[in-house]
N, C-alpha and C. Protein backbone atom coordinates (compact mmCIF):
# COMPACT_ATOMS: atom_id res chain seq x y z
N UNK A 1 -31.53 -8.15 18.61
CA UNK A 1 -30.67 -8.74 19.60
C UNK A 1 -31.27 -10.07 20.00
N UNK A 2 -30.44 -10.95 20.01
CA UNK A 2 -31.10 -12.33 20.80
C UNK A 2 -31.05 -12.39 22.22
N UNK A 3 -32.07 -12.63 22.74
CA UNK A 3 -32.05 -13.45 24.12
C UNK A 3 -31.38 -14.96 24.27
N UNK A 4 -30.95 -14.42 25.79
CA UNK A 4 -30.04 -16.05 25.80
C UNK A 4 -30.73 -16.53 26.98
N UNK A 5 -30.45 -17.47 27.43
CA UNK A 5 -31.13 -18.25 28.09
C UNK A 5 -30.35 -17.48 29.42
N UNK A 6 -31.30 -17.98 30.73
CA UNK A 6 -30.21 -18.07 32.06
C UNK A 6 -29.57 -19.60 32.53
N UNK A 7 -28.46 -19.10 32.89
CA UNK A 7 -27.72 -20.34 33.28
C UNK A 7 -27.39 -20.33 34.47
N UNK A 8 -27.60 -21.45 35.29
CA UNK A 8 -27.12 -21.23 36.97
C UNK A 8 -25.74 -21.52 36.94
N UNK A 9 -24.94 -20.71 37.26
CA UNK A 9 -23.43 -20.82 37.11
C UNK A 9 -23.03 -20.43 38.88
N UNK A 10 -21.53 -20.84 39.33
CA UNK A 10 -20.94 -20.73 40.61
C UNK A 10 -20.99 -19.02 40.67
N UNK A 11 -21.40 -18.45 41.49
CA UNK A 11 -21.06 -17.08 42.33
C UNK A 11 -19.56 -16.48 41.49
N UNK A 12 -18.42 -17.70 41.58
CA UNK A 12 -17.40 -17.28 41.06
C UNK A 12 -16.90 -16.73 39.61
N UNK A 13 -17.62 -17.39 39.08
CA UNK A 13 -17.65 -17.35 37.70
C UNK A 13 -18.85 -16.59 36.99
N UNK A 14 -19.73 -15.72 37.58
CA UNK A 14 -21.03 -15.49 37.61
C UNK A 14 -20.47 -13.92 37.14
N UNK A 15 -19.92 -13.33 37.28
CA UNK A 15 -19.02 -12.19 36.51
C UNK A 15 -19.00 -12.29 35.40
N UNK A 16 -17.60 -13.42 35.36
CA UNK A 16 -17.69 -13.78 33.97
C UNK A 16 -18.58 -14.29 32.65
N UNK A 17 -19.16 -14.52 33.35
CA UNK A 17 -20.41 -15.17 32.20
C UNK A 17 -21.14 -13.43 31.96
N UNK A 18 -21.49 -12.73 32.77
CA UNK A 18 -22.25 -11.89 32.20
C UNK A 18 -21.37 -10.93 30.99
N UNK A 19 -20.06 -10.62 31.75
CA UNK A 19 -19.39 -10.49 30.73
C UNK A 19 -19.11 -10.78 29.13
N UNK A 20 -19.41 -12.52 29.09
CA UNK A 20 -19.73 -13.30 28.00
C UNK A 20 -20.55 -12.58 27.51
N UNK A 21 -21.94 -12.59 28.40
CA UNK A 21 -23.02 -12.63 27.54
C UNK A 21 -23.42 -11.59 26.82
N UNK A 22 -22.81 -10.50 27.68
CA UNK A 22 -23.35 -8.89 27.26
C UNK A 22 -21.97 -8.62 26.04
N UNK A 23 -20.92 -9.48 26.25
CA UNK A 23 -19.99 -8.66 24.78
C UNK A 23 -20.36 -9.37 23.55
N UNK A 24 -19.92 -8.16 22.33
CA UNK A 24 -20.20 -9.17 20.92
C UNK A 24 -19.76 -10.53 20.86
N UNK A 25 -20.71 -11.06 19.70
CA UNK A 25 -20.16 -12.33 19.58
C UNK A 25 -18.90 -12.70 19.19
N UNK A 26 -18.42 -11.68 18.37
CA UNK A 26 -16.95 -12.17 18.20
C UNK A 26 -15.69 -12.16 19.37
N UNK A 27 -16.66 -11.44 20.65
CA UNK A 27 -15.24 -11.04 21.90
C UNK A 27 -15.77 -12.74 22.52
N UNK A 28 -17.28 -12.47 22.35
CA UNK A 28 -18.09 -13.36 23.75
C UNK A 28 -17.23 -15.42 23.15
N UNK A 29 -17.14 -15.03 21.47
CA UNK A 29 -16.65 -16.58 21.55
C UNK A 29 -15.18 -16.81 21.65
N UNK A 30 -14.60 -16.29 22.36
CA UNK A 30 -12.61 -15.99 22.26
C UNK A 30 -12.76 -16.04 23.71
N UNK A 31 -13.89 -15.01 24.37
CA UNK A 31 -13.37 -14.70 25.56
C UNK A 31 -12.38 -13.35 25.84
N UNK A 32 -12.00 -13.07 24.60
CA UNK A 32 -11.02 -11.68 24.57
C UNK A 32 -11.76 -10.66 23.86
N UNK A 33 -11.06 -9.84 24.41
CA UNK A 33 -11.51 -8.21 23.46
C UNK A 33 -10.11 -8.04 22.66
N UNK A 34 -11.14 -7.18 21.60
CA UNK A 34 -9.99 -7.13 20.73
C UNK A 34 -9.11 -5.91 21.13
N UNK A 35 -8.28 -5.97 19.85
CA UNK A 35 -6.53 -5.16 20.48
C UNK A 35 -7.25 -3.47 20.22
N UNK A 36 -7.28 -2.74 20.84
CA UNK A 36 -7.35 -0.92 20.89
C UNK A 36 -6.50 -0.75 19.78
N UNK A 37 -6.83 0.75 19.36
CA UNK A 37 -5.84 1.34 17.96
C UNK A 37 -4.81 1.74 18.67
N UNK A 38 -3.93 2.01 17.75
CA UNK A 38 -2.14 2.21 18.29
C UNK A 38 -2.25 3.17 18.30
N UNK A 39 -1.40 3.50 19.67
CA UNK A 39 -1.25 4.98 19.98
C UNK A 39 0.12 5.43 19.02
N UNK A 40 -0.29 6.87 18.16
CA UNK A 40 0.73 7.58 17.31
C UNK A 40 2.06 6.93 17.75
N UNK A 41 2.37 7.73 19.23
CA UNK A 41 3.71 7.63 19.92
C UNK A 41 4.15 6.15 19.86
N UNK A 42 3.17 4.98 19.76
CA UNK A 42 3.97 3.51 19.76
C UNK A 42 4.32 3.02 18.56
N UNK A 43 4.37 3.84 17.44
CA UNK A 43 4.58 3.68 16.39
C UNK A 43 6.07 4.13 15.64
N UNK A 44 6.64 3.05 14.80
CA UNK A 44 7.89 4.52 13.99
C UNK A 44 7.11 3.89 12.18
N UNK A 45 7.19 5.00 11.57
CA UNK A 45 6.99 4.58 10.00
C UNK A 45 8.14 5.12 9.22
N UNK A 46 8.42 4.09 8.46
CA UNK A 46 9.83 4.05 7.45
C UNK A 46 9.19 4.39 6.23
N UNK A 47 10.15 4.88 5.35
CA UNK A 47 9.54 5.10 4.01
C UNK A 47 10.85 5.53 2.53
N UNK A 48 11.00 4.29 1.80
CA UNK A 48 12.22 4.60 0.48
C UNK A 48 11.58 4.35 -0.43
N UNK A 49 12.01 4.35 -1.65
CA UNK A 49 11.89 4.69 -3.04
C UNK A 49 12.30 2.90 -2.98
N UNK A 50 11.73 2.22 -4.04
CA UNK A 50 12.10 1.10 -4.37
C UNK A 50 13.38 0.95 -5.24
N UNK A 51 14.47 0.12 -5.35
CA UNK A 51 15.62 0.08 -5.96
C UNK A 51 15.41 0.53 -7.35
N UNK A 52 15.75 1.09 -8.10
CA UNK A 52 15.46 0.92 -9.45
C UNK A 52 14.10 1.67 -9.61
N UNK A 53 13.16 1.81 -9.14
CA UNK A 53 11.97 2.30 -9.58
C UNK A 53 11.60 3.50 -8.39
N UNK A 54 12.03 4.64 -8.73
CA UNK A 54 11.02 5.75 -8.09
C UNK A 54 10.02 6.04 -7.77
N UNK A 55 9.14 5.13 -8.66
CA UNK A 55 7.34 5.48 -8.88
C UNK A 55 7.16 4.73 -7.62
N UNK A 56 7.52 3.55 -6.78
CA UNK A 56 7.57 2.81 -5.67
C UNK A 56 7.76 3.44 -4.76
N UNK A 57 7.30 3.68 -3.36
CA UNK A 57 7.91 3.63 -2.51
C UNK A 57 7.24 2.46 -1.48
N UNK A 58 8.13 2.12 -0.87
CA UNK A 58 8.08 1.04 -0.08
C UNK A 58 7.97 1.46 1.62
N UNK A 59 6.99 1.66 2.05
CA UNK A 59 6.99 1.96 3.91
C UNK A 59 6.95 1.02 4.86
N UNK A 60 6.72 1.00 6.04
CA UNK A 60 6.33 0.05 7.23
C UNK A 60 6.83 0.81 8.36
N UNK A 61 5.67 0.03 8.63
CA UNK A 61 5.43 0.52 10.37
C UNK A 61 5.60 -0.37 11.42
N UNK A 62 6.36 -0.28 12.43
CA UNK A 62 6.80 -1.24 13.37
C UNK A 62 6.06 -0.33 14.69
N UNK A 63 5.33 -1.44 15.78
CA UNK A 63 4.56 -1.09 16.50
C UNK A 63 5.55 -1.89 17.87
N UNK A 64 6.10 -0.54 18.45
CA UNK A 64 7.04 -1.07 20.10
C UNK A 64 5.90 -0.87 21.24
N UNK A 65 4.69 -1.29 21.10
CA UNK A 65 4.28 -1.41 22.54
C UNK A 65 4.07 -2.86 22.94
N UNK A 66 3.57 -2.86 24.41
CA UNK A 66 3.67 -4.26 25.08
C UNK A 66 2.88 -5.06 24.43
N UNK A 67 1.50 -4.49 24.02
CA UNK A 67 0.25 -5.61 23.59
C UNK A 67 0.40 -5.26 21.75
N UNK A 68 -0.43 -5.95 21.42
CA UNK A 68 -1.33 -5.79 20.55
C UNK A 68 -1.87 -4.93 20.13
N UNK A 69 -2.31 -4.04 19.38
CA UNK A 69 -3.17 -3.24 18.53
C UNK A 69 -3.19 -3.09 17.49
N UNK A 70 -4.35 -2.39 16.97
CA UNK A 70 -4.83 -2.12 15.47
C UNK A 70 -4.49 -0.78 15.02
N UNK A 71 -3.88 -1.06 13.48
CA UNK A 71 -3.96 0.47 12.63
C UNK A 71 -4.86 0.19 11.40
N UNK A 72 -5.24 1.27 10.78
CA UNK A 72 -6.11 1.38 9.45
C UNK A 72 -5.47 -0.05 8.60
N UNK A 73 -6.41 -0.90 7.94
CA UNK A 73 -6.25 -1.75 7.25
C UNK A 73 -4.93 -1.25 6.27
N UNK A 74 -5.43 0.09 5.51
CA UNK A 74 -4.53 0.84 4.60
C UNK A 74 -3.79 2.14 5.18
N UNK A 75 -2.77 2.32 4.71
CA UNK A 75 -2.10 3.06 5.30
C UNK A 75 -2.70 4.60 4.60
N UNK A 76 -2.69 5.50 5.40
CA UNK A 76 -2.91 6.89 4.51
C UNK A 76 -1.96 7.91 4.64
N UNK A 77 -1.68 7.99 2.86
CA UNK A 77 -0.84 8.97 1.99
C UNK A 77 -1.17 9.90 1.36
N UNK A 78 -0.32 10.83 2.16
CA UNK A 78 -0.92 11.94 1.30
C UNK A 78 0.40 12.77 0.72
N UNK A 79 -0.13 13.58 -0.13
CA UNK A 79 1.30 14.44 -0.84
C UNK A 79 1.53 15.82 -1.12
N UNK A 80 2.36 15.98 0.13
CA UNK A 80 2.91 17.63 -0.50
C UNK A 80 1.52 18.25 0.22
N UNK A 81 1.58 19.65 -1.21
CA UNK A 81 0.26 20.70 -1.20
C UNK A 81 -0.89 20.06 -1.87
N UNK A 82 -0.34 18.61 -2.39
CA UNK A 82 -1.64 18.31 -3.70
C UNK A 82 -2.84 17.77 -2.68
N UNK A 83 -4.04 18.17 -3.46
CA UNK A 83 -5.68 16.93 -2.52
C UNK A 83 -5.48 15.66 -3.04
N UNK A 84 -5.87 15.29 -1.96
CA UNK A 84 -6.38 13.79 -1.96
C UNK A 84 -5.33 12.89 -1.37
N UNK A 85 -5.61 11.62 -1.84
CA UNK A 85 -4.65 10.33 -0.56
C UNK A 85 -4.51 9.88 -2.21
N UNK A 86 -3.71 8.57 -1.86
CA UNK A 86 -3.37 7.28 -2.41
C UNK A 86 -4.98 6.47 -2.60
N UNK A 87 -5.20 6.25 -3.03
CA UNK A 87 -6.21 4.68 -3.05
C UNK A 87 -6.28 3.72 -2.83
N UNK A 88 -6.56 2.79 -2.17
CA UNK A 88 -6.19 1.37 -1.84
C UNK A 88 -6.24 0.21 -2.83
N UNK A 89 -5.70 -0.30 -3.11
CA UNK A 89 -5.61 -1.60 -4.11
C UNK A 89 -4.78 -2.54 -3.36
N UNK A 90 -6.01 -3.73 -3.77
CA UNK A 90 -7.25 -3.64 -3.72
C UNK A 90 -8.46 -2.60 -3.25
N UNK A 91 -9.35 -1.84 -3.89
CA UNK A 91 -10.65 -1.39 -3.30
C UNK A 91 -10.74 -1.67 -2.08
N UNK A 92 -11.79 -1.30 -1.11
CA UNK A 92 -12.46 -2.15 -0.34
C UNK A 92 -11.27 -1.82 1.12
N UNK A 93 -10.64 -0.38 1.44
CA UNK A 93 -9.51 -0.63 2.57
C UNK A 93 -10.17 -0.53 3.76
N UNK A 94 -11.46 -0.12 3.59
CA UNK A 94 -11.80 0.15 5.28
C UNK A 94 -11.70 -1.19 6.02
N UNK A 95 -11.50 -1.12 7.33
CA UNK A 95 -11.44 -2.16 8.66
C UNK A 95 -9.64 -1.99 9.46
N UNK A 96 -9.49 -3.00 9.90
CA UNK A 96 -8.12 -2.02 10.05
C UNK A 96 -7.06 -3.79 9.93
N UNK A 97 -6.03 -3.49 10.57
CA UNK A 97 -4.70 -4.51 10.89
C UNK A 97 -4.44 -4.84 11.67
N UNK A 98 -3.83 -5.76 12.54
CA UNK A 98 -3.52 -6.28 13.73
C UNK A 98 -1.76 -6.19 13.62
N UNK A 99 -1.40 -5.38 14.41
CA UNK A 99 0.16 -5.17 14.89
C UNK A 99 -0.05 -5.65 16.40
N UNK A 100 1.11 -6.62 16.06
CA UNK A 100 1.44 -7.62 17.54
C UNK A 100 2.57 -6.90 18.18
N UNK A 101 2.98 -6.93 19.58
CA UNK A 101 3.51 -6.18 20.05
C UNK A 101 5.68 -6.45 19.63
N UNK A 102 5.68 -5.56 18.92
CA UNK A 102 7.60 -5.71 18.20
C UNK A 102 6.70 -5.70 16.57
N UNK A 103 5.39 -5.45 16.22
CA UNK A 103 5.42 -6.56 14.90
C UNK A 103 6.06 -5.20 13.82
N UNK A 104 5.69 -5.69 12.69
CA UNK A 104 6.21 -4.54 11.72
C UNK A 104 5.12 -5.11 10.48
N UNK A 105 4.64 -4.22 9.77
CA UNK A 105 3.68 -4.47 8.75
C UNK A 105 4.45 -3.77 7.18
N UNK A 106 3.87 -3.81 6.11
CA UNK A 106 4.47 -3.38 5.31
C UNK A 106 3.65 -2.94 4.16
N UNK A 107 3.82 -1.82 3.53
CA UNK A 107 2.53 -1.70 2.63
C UNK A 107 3.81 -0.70 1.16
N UNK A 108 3.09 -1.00 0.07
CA UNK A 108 4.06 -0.46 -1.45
C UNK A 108 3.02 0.82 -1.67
N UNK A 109 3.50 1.95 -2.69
CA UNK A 109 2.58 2.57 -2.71
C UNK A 109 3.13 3.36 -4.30
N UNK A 110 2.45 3.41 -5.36
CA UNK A 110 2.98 3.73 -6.64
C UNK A 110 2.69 5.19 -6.88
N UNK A 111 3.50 5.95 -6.94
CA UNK A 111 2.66 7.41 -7.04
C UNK A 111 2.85 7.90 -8.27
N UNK A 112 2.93 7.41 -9.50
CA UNK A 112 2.22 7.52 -10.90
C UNK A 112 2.81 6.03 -11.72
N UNK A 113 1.73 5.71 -12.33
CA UNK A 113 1.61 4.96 -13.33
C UNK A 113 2.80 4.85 -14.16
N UNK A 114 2.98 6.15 -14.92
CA UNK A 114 3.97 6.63 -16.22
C UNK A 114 4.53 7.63 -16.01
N UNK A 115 5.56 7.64 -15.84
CA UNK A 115 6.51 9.11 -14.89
C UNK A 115 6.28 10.09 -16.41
N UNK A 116 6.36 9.29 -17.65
CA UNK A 116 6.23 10.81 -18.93
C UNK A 116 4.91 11.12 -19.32
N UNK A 117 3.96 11.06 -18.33
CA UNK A 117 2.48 11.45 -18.54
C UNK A 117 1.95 12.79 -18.28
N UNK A 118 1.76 13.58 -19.47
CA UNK A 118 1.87 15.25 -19.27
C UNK A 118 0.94 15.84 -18.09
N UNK A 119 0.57 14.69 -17.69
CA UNK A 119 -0.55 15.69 -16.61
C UNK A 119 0.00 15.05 -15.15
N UNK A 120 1.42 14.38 -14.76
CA UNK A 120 2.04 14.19 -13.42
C UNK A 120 1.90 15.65 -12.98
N UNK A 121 2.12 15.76 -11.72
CA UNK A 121 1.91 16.84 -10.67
C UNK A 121 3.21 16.77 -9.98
N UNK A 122 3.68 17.19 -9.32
CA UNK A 122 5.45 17.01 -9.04
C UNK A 122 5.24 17.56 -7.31
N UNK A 123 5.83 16.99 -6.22
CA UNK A 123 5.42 17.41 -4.86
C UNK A 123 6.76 17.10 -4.25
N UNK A 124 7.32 17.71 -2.88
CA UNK A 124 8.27 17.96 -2.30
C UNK A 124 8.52 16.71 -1.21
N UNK A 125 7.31 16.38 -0.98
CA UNK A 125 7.16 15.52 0.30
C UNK A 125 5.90 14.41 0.13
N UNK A 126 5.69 13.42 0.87
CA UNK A 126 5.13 12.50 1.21
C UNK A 126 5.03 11.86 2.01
N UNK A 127 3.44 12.33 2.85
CA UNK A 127 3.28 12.04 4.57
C UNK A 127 2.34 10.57 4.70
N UNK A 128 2.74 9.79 5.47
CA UNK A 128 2.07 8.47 5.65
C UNK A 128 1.56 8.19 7.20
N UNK A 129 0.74 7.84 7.35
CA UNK A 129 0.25 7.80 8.13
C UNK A 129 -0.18 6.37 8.66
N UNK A 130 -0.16 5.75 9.38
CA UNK A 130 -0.44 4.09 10.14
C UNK A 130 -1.87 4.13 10.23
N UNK A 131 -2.53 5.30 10.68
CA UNK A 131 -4.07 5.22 10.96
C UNK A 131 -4.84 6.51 10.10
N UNK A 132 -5.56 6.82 10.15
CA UNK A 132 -6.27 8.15 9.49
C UNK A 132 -6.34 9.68 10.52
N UNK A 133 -6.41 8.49 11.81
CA UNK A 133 -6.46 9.75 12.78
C UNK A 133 -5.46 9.91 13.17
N UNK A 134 -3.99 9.39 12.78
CA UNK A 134 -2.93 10.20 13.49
C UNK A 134 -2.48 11.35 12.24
N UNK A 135 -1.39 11.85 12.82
CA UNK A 135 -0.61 13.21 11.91
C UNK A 135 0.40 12.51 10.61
N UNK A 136 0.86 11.32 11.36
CA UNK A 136 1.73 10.84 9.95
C UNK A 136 3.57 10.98 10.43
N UNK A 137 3.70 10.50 9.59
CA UNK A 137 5.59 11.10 9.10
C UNK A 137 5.47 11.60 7.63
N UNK A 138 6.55 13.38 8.10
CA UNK A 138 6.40 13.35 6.19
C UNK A 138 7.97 12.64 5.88
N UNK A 139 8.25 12.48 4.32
CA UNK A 139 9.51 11.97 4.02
C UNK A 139 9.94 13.30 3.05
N UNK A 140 11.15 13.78 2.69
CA UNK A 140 11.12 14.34 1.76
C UNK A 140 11.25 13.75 0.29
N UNK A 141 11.74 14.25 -0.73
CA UNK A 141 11.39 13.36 -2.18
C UNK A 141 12.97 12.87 -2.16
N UNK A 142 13.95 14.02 -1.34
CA UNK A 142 15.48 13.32 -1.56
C UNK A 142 15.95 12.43 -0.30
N UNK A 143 15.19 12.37 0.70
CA UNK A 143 14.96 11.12 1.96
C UNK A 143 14.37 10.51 1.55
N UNK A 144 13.61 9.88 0.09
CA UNK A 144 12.53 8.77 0.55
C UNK A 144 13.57 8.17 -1.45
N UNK A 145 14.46 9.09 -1.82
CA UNK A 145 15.57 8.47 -3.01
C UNK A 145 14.85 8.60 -3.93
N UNK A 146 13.74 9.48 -4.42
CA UNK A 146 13.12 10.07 -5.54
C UNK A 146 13.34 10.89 -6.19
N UNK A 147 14.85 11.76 -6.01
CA UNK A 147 15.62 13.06 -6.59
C UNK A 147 14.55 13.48 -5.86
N UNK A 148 14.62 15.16 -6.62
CA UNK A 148 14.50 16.17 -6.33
C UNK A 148 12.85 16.51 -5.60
N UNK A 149 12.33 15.84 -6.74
CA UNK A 149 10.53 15.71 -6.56
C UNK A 149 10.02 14.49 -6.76
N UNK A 150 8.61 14.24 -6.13
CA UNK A 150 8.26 13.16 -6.33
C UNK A 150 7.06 13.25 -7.73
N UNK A 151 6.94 12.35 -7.99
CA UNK A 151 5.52 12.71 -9.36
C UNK A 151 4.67 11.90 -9.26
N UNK A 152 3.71 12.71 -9.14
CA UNK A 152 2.25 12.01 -8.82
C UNK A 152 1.19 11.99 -9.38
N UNK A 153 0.61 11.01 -10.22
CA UNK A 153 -0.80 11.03 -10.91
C UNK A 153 -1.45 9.97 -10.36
N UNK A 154 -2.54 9.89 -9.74
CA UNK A 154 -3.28 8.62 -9.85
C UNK A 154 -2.81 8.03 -8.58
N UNK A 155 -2.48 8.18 -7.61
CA UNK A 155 -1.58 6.94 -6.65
C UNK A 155 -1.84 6.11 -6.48
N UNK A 156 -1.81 4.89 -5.95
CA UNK A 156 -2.39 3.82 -5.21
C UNK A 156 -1.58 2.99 -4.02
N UNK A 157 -1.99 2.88 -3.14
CA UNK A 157 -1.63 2.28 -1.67
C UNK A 157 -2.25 0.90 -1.94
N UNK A 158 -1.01 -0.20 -1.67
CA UNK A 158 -1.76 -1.61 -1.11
C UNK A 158 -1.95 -1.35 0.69
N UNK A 159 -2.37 -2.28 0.61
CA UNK A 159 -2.70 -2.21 2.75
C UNK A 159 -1.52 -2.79 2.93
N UNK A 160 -1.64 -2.71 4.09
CA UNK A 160 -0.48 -3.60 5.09
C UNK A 160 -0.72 -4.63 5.18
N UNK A 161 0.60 -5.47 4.80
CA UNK A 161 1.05 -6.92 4.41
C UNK A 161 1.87 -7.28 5.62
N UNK A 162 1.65 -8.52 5.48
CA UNK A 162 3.14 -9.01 6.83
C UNK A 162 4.20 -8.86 6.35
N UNK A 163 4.44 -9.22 4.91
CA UNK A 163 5.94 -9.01 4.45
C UNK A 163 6.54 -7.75 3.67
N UNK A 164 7.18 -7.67 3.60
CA UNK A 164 8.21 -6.59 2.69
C UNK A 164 7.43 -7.34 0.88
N UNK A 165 7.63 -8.36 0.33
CA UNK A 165 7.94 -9.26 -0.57
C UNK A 165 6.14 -9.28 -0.70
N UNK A 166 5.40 -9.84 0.22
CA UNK A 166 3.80 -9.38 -0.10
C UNK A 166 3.12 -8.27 -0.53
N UNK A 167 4.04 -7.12 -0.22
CA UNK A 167 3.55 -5.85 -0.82
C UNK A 167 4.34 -5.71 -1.88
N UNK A 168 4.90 -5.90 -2.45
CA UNK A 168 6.00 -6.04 -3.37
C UNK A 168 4.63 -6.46 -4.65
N UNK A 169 4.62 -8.11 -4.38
CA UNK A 169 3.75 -8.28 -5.03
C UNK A 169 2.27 -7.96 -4.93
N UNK A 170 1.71 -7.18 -4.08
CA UNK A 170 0.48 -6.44 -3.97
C UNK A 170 0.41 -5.75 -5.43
N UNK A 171 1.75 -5.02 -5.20
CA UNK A 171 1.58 -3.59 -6.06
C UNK A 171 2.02 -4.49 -7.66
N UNK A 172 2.30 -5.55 -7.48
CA UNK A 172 3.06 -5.97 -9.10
C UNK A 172 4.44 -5.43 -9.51
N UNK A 173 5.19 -5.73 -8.33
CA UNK A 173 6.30 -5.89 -8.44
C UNK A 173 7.25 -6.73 -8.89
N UNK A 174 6.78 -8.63 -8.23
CA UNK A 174 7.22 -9.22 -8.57
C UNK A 174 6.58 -10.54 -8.69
């Protein structure tokens, strides 16, 4: 930890500075703290099948509270009865996102490579989640326009993008 110097500052402002001094450097040089994680309830998450391509689905999450807050950089998917999540692609999802208060984020998510690959796994539903620690929304496979089942080998999740069209091309869409 560094020591900082003392500074003779007004009585009035003599709060504030300690404030400064004692928060991280990244609050102490803004002057702000950063945004708290989103509460579940201030959240809604959407979730369809991309036009034309099933293996897509396309989600987002729109955040209705007053301020600011953070969800998981990457969104977490999970499927059905099967283990495991989606993966992030890019690698590297830990840290989280900044949802501004009305904002809406957007993330693509491919849940197999090659739909005629003998070792797909076939699942009813697909639950997404904004953070790790909330419960999620599930979709079913004929609510999210995947017929009957969804098929899953391999998944991969981009993070949350500002645009619809950024995750699009995250995933190599377009």
């Amino acid at each position: 930890m560094r020591i900082r110097a003392a500074i003779a500052v007004p009585a009035a402002s003599a709060a504030t500075a300690v404030l400064l001094l004692t928060a991280p450097q990244s609050q102490a040089a803004t002057g702000h703290a950063q945004p708290v994680r989103c509460a579940e309830k201030s959240l809604t998450v959407r979730a369809r099948a991309a036009a034309g391509d099933p293996t897509v689905v396309r989600v987002s999450v729109t955040h209705h509270g007053l301020r600011a807050c953070v969800v998981d950089r990457v969104p977490t998917v999970t499927f059905g009865d099967l283990d495991g999540a989606a993966l992030p692609t890019p690698r590297g999802g830990a840290g989280s996102y900044r949802l501004a208060a009305g904002g809406t984020a957007y993330a693509d998510i491919r849940t197999i490579g090659d739909p005629a690959d003998p070792e797909a796994r076939r699942t009813d539903t697909i639950t997404v989640a904004a953070s790790a620690a909330h419960w999620g929304r599930s979709f079913t496979a004929a609510r999210l326009g995947t017929g009957k089942q969804v098929l899953v080998w391999e998944p991969v999740t981009t993070w949350w993008q500002p645009t619809a069209a950024a995750a699009d091309r995250a995933i190599g869409l377009s």
